[in-house]
Each structure stands twice: as C-alpha cells, then as structure tokens.
ModelCIF file with pLDDT and N, C-alpha, C, O atoms, coordinates in Angstrom:
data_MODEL
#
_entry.id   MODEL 
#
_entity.id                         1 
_entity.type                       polymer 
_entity.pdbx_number_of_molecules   1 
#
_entity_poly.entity_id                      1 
_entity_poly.type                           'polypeptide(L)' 
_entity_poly.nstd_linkage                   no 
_entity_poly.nstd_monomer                   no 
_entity_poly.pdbx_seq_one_letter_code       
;(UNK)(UNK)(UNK)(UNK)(UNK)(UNK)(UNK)(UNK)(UNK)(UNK)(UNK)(UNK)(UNK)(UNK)(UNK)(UNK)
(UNK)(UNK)(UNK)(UNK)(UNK)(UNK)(UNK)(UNK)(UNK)(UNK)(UNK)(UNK)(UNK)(UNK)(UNK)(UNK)
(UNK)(UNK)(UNK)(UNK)(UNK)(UNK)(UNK)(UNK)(UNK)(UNK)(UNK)(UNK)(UNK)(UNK)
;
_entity_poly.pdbx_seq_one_letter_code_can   XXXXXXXXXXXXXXXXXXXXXXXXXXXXXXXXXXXXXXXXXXXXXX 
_entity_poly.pdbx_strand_id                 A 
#
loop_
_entity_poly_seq.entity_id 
_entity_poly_seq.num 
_entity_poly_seq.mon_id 
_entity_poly_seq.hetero 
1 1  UNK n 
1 2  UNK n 
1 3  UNK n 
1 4  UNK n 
1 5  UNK n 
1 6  UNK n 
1 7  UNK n 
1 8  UNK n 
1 9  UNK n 
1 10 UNK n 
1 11 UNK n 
1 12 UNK n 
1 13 UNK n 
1 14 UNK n 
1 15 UNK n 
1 16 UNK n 
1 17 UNK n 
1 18 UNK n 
1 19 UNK n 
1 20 UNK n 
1 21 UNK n 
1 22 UNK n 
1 23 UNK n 
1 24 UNK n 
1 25 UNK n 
1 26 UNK n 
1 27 UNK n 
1 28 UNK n 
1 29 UNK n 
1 30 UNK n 
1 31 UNK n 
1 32 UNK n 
1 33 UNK n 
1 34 UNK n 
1 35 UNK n 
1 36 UNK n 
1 37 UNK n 
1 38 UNK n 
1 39 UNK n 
1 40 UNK n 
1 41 UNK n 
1 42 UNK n 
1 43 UNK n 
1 44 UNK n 
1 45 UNK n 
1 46 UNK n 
#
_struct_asym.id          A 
_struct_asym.entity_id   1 
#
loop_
_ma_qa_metric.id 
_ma_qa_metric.mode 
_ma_qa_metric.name 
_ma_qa_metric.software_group_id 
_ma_qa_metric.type 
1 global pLDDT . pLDDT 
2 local  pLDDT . pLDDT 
#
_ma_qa_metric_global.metric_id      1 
_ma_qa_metric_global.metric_value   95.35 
_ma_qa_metric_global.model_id       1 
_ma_qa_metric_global.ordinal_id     1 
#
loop_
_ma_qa_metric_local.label_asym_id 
_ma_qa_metric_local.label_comp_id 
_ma_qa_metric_local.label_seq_id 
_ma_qa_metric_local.metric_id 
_ma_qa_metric_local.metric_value 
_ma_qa_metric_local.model_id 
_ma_qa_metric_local.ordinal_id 
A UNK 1  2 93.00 1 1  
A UNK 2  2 90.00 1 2  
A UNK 3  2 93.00 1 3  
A UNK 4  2 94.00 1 4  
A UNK 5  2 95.00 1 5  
A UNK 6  2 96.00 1 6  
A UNK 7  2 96.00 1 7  
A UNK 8  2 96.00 1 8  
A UNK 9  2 97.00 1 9  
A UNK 10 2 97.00 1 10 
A UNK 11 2 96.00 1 11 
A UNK 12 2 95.00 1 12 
A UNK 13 2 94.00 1 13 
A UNK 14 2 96.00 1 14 
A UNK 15 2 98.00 1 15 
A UNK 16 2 98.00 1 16 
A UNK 17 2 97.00 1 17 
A UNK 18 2 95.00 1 18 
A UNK 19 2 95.00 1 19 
A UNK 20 2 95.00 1 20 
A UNK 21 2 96.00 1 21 
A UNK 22 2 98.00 1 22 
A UNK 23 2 98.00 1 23 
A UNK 24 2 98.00 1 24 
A UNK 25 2 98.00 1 25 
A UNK 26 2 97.00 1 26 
A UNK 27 2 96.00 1 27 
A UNK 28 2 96.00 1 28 
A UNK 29 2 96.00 1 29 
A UNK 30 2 96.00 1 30 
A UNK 31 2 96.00 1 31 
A UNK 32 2 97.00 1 32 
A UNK 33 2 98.00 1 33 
A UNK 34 2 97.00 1 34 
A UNK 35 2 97.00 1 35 
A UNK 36 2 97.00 1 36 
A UNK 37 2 96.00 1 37 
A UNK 38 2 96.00 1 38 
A UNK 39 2 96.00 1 39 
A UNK 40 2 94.00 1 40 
A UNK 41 2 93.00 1 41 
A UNK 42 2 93.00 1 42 
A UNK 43 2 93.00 1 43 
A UNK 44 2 90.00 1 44 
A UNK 45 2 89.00 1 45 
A UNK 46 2 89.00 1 46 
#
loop_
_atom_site.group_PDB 
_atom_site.id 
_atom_site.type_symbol 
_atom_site.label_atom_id 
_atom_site.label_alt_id 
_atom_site.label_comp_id 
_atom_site.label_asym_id 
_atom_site.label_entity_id 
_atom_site.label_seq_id 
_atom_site.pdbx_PDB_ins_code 
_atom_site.Cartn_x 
_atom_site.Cartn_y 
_atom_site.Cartn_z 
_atom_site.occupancy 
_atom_site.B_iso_or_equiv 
_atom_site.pdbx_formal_charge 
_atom_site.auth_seq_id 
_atom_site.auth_comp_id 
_atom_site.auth_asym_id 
_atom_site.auth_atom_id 
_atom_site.pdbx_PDB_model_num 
ATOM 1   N N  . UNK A 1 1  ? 0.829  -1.199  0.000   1.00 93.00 ? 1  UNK A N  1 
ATOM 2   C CA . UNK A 1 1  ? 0.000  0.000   0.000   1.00 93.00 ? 1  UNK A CA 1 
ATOM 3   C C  . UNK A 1 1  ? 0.863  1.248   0.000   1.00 93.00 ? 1  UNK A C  1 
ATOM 4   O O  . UNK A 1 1  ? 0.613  2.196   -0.745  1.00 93.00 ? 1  UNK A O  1 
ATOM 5   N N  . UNK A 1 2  ? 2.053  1.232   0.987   1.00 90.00 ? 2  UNK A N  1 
ATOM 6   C CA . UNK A 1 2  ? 2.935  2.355   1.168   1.00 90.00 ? 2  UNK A CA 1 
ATOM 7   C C  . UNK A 1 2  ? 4.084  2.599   -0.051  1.00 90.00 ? 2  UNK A C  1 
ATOM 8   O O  . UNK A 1 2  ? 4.991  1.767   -0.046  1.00 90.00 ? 2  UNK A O  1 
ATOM 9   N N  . UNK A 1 3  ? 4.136  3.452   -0.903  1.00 93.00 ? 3  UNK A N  1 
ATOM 10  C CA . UNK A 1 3  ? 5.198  2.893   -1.946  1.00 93.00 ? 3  UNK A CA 1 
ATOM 11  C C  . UNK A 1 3  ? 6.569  3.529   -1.276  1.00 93.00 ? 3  UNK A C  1 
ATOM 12  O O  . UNK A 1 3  ? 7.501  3.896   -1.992  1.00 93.00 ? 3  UNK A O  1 
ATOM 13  N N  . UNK A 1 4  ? 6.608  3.637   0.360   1.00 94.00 ? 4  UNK A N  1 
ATOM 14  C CA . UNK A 1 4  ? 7.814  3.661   1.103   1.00 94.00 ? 4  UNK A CA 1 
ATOM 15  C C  . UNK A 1 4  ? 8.230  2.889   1.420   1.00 94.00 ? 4  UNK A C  1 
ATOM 16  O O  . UNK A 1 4  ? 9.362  3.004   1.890   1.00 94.00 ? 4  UNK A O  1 
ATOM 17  N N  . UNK A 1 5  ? 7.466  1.341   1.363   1.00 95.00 ? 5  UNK A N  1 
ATOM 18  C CA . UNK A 1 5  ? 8.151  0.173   1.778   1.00 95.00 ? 5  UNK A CA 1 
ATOM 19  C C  . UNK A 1 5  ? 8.773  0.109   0.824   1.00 95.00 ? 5  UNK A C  1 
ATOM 20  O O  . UNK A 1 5  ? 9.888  0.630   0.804   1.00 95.00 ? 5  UNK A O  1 
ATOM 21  N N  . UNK A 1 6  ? 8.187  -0.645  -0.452  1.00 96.00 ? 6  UNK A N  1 
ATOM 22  C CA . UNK A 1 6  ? 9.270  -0.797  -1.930  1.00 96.00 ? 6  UNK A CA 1 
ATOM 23  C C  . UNK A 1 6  ? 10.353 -0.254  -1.559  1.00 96.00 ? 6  UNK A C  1 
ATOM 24  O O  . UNK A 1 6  ? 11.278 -0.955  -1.149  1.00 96.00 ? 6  UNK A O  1 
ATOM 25  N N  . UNK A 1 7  ? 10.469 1.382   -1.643  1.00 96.00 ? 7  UNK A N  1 
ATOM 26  C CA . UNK A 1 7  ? 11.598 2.031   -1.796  1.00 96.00 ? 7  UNK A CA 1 
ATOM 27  C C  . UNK A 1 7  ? 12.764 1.530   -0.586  1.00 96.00 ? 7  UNK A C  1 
ATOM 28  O O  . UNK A 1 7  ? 13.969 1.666   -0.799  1.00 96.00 ? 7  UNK A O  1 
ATOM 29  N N  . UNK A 1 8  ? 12.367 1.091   0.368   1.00 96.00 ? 8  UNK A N  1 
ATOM 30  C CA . UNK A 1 8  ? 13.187 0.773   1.144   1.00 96.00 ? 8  UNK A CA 1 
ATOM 31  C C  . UNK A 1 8  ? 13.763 -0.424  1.320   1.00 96.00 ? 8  UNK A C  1 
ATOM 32  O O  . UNK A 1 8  ? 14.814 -0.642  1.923   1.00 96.00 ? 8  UNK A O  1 
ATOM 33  N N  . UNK A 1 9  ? 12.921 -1.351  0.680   1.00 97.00 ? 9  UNK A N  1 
ATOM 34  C CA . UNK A 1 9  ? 13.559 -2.597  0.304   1.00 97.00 ? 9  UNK A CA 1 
ATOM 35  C C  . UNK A 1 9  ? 14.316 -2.828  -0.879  1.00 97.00 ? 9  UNK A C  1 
ATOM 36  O O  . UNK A 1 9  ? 15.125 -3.750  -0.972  1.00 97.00 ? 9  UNK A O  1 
ATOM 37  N N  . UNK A 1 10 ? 14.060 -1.975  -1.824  1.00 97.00 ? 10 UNK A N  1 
ATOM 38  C CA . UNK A 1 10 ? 15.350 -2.079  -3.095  1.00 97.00 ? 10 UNK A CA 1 
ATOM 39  C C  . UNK A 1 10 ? 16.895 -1.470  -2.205  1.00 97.00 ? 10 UNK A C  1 
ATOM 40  O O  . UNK A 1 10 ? 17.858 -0.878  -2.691  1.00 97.00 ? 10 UNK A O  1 
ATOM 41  N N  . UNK A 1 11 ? 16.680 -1.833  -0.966  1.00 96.00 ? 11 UNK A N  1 
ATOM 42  C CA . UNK A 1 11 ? 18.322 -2.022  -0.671  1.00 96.00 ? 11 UNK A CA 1 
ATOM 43  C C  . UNK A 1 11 ? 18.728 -2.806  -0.094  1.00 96.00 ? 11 UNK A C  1 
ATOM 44  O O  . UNK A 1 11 ? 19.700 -2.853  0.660   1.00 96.00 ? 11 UNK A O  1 
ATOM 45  N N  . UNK A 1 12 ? 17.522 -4.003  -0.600  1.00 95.00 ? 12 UNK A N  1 
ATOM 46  C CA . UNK A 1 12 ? 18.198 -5.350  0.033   1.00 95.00 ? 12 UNK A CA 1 
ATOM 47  C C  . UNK A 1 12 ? 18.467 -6.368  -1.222  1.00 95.00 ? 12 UNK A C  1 
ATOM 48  O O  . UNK A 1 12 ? 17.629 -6.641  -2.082  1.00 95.00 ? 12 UNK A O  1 
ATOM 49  N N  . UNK A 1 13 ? 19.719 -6.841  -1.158  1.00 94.00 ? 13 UNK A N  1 
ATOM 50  C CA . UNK A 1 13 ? 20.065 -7.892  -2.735  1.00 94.00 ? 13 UNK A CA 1 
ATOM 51  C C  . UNK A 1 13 ? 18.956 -8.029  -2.745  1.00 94.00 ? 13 UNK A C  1 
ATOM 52  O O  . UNK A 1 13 ? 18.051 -8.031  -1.910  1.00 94.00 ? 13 UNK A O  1 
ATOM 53  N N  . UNK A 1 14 ? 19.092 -8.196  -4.157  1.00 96.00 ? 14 UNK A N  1 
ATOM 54  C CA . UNK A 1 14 ? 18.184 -9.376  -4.934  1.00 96.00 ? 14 UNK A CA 1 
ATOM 55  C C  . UNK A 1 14 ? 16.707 -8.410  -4.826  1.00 96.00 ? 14 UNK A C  1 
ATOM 56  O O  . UNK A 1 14 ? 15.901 -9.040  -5.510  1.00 96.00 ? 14 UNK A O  1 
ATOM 57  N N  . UNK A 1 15 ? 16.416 -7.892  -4.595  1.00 98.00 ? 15 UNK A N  1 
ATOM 58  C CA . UNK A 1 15 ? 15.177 -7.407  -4.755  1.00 98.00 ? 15 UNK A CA 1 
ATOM 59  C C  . UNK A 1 15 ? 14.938 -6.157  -5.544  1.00 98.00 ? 15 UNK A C  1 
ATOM 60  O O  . UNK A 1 15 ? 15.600 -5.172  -5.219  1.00 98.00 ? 15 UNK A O  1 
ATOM 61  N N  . UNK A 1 16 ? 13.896 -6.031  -6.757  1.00 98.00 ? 16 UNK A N  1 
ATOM 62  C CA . UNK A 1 16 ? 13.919 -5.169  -7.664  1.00 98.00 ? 16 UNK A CA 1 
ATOM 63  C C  . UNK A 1 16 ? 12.456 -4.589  -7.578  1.00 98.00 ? 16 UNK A C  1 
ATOM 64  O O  . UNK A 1 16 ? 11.606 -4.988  -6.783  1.00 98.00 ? 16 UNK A O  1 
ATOM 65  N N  . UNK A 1 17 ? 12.285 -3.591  -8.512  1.00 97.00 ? 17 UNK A N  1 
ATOM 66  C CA . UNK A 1 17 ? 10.852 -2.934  -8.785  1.00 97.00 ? 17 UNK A CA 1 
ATOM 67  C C  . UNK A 1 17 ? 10.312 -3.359  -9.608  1.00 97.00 ? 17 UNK A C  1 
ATOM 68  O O  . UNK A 1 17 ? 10.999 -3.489  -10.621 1.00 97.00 ? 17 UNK A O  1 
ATOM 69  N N  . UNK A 1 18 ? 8.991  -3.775  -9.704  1.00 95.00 ? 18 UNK A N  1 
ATOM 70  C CA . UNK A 1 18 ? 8.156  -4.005  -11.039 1.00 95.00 ? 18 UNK A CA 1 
ATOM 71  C C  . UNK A 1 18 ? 7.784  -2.878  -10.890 1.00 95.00 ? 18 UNK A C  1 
ATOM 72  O O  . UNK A 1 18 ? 8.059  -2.429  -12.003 1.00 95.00 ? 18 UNK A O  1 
ATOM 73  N N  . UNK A 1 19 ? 7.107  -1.587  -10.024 1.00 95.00 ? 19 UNK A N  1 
ATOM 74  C CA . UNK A 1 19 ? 6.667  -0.315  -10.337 1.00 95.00 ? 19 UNK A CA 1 
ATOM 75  C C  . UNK A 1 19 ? 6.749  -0.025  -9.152  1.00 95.00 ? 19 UNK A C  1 
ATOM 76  O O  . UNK A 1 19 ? 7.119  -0.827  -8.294  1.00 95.00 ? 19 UNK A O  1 
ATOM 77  N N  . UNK A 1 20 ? 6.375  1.312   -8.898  1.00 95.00 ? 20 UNK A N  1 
ATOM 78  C CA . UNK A 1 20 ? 6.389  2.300   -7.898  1.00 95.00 ? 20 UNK A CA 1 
ATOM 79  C C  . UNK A 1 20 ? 6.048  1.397   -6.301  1.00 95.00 ? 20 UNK A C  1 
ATOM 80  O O  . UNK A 1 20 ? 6.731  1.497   -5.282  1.00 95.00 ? 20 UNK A O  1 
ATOM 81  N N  . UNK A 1 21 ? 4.990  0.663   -6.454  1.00 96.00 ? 21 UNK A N  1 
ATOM 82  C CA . UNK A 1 21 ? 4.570  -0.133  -5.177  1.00 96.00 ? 21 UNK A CA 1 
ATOM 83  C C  . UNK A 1 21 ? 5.257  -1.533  -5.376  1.00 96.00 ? 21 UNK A C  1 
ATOM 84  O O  . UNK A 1 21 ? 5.834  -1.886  -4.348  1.00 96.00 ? 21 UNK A O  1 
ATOM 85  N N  . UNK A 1 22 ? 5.351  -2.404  -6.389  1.00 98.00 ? 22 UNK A N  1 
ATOM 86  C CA . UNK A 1 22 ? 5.553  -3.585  -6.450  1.00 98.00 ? 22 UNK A CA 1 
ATOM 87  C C  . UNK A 1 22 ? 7.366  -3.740  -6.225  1.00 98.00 ? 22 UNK A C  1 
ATOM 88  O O  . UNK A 1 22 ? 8.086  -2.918  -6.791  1.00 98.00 ? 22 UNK A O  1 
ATOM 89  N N  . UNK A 1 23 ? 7.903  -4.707  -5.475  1.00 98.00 ? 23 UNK A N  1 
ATOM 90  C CA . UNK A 1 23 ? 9.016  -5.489  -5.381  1.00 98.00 ? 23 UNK A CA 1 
ATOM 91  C C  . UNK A 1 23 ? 8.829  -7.239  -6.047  1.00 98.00 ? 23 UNK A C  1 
ATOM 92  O O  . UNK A 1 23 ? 7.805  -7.901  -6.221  1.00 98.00 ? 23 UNK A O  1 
ATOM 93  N N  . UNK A 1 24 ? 10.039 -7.522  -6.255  1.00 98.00 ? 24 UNK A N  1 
ATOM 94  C CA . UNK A 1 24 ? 10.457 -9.069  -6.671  1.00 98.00 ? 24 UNK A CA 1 
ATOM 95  C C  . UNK A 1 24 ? 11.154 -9.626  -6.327  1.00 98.00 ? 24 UNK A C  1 
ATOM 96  O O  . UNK A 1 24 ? 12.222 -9.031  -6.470  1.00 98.00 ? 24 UNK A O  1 
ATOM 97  N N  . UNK A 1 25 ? 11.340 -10.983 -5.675  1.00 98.00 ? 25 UNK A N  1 
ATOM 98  C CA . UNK A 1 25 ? 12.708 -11.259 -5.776  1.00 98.00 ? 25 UNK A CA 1 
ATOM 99  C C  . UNK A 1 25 ? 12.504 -12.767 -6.363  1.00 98.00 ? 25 UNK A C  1 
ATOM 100 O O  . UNK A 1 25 ? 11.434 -13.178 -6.814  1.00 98.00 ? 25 UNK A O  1 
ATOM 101 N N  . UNK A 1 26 ? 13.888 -13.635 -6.271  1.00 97.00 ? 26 UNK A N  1 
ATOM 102 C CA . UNK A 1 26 ? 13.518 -14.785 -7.176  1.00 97.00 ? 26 UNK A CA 1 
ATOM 103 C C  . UNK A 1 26 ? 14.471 -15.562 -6.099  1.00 97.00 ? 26 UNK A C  1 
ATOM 104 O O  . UNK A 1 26 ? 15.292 -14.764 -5.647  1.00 97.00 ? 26 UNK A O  1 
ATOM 105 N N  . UNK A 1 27 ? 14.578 -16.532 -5.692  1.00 96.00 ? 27 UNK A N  1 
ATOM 106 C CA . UNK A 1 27 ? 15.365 -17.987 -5.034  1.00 96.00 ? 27 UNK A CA 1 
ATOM 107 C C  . UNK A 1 27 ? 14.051 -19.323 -4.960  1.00 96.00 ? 27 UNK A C  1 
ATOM 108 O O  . UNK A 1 27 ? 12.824 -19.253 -5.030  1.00 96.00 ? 27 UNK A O  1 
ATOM 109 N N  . UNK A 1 28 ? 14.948 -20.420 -4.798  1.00 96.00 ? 28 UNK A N  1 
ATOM 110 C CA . UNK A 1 28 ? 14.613 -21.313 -4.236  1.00 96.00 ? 28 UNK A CA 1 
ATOM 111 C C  . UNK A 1 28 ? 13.444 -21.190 -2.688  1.00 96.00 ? 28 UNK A C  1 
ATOM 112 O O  . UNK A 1 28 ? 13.799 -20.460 -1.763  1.00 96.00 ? 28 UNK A O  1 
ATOM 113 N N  . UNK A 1 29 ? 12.594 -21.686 -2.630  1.00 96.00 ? 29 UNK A N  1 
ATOM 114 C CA . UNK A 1 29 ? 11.780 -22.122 -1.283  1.00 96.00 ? 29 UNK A CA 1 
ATOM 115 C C  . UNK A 1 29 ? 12.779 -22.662 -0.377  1.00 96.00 ? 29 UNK A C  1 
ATOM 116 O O  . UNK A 1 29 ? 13.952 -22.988 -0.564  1.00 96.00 ? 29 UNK A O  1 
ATOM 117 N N  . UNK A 1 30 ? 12.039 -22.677 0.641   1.00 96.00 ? 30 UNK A N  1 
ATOM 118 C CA . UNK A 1 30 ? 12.073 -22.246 1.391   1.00 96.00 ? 30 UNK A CA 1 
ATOM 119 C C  . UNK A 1 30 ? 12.533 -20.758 1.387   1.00 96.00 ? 30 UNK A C  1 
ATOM 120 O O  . UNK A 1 30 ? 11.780 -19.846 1.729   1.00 96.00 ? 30 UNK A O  1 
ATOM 121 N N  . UNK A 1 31 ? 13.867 -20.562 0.962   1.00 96.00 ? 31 UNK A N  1 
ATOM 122 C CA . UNK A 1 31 ? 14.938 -19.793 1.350   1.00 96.00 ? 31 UNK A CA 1 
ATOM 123 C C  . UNK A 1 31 ? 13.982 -18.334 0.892   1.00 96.00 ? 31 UNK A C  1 
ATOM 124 O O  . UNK A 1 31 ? 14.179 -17.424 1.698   1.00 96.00 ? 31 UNK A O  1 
ATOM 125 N N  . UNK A 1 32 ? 13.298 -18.076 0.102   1.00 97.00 ? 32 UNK A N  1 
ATOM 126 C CA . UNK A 1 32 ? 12.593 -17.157 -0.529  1.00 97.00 ? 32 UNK A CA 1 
ATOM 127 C C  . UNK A 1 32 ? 11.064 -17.018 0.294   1.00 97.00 ? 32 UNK A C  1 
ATOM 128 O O  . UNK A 1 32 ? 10.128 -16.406 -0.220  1.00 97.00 ? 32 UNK A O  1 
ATOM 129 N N  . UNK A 1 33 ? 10.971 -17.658 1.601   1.00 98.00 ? 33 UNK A N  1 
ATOM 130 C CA . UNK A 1 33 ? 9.535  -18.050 2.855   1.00 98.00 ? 33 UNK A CA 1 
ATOM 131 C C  . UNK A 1 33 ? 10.337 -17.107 3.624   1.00 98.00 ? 33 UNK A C  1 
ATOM 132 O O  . UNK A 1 33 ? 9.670  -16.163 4.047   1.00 98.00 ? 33 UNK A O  1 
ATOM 133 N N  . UNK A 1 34 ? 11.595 -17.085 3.934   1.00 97.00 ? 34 UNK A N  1 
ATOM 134 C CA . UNK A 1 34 ? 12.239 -16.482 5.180   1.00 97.00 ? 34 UNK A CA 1 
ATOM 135 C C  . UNK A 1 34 ? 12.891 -14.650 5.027   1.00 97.00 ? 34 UNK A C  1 
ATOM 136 O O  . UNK A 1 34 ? 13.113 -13.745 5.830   1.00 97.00 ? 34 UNK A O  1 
ATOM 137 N N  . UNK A 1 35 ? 13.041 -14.884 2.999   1.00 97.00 ? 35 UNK A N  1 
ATOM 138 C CA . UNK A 1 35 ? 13.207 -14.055 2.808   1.00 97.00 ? 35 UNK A CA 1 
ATOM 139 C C  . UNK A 1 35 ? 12.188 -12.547 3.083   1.00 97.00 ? 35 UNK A C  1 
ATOM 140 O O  . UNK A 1 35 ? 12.385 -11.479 3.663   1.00 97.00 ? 35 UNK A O  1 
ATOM 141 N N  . UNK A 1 36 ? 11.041 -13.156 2.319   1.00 97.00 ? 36 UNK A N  1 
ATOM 142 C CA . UNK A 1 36 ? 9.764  -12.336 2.651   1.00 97.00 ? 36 UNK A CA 1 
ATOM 143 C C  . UNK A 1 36 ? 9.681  -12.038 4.283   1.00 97.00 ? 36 UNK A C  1 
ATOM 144 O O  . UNK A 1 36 ? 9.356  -10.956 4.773   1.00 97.00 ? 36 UNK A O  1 
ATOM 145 N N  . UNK A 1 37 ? 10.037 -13.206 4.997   1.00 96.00 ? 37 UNK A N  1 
ATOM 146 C CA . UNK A 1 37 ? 9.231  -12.496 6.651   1.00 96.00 ? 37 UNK A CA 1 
ATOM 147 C C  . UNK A 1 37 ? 10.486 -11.540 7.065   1.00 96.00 ? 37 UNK A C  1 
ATOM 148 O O  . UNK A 1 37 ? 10.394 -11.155 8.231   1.00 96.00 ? 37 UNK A O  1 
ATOM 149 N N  . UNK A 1 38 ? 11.724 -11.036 6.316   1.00 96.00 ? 38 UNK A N  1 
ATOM 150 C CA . UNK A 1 38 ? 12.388 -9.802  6.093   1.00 96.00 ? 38 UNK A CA 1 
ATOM 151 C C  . UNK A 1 38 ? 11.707 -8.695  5.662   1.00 96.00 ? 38 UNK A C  1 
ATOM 152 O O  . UNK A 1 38 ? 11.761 -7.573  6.166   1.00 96.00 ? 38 UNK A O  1 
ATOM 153 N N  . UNK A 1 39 ? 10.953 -9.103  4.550   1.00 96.00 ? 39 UNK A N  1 
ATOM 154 C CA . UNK A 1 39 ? 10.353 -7.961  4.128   1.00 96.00 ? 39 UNK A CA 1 
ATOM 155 C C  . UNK A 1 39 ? 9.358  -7.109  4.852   1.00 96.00 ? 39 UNK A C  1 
ATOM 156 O O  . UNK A 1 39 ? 9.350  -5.883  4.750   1.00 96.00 ? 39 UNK A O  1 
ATOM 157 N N  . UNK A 1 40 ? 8.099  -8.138  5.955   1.00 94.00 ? 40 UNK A N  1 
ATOM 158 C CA . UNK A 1 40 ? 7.603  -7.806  6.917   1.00 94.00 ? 40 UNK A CA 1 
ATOM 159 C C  . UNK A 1 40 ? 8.251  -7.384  7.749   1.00 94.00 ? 40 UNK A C  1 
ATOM 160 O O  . UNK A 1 40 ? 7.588  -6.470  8.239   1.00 94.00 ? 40 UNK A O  1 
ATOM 161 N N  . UNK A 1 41 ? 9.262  -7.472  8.301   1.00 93.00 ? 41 UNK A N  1 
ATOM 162 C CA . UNK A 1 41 ? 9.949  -6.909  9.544   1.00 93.00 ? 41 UNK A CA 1 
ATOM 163 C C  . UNK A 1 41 ? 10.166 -5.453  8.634   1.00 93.00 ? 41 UNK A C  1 
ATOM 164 O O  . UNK A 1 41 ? 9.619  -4.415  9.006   1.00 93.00 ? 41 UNK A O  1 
ATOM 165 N N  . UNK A 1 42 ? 10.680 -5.483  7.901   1.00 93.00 ? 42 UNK A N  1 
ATOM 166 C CA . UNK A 1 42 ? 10.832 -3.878  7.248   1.00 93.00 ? 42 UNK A CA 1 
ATOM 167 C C  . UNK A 1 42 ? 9.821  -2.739  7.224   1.00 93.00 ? 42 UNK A C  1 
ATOM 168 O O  . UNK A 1 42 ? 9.799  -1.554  7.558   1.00 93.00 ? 42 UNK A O  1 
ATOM 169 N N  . UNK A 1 43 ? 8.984  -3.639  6.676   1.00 93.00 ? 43 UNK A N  1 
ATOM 170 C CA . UNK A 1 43 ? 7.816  -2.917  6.245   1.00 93.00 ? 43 UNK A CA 1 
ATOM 171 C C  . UNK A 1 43 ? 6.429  -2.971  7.438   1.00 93.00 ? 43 UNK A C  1 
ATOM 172 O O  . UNK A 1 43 ? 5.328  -2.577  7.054   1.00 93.00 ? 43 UNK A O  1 
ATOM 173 N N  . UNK A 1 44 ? 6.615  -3.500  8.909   1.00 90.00 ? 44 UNK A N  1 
ATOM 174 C CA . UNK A 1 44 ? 6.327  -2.898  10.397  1.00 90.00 ? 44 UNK A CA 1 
ATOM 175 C C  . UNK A 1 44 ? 7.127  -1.747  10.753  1.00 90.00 ? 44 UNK A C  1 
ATOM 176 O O  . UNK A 1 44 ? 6.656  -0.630  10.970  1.00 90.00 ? 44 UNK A O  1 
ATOM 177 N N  . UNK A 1 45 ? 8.767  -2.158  10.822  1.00 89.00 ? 45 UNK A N  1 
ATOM 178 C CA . UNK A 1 45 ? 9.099  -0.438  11.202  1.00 89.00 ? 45 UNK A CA 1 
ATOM 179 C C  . UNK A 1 45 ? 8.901  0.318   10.299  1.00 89.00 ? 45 UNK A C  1 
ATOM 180 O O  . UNK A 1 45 ? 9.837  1.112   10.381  1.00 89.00 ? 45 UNK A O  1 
ATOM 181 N N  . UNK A 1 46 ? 8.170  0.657   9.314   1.00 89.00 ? 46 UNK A N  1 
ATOM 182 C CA . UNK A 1 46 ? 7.980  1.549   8.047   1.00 89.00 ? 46 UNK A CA 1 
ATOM 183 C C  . UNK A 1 46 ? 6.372  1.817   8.693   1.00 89.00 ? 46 UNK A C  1 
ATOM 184 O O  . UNK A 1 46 ? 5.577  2.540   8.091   1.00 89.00 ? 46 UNK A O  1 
#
C-alpha cells in the first residue's frame, strides 16, 4: 500500500521494482519463505 516500503527494500540484494509499489525477488523455497518475513519486519518499522 505504502510505496515507502518498496523504496526501502530495493536495498536489500536481490530485490527489484516491477513499479512504484511492487518489489520481486527470485530464489529457491524455502529460502525465498524467510526471505519475505524480512520484508515484513521492514515494512512494520515503516
């Protein structure tokens, strides 16, 4: 919803913009389950 999270997560590898709100990233599972609950921790202190 916030397009301040995005912006703040394109400074973590591997993660890119599809647009203003949207991020991507690409690995293997699991490893890409643990990655995301990074992205939540980010995007609570945001």
């Amino acid at each position: 919803q916030s397009a301040a999270v995005p912006a703040t997560l394109l400074g973590l590898p591997g993660v890119t913009a599809q647009d203003g709100r949207t991020v991507r990233a690409s690995g293997p599972l699991p490893a890409l389950y643990r990655q995301f609950g990074v992205w939540m921790r980010v995007a609570s202190s945001l």
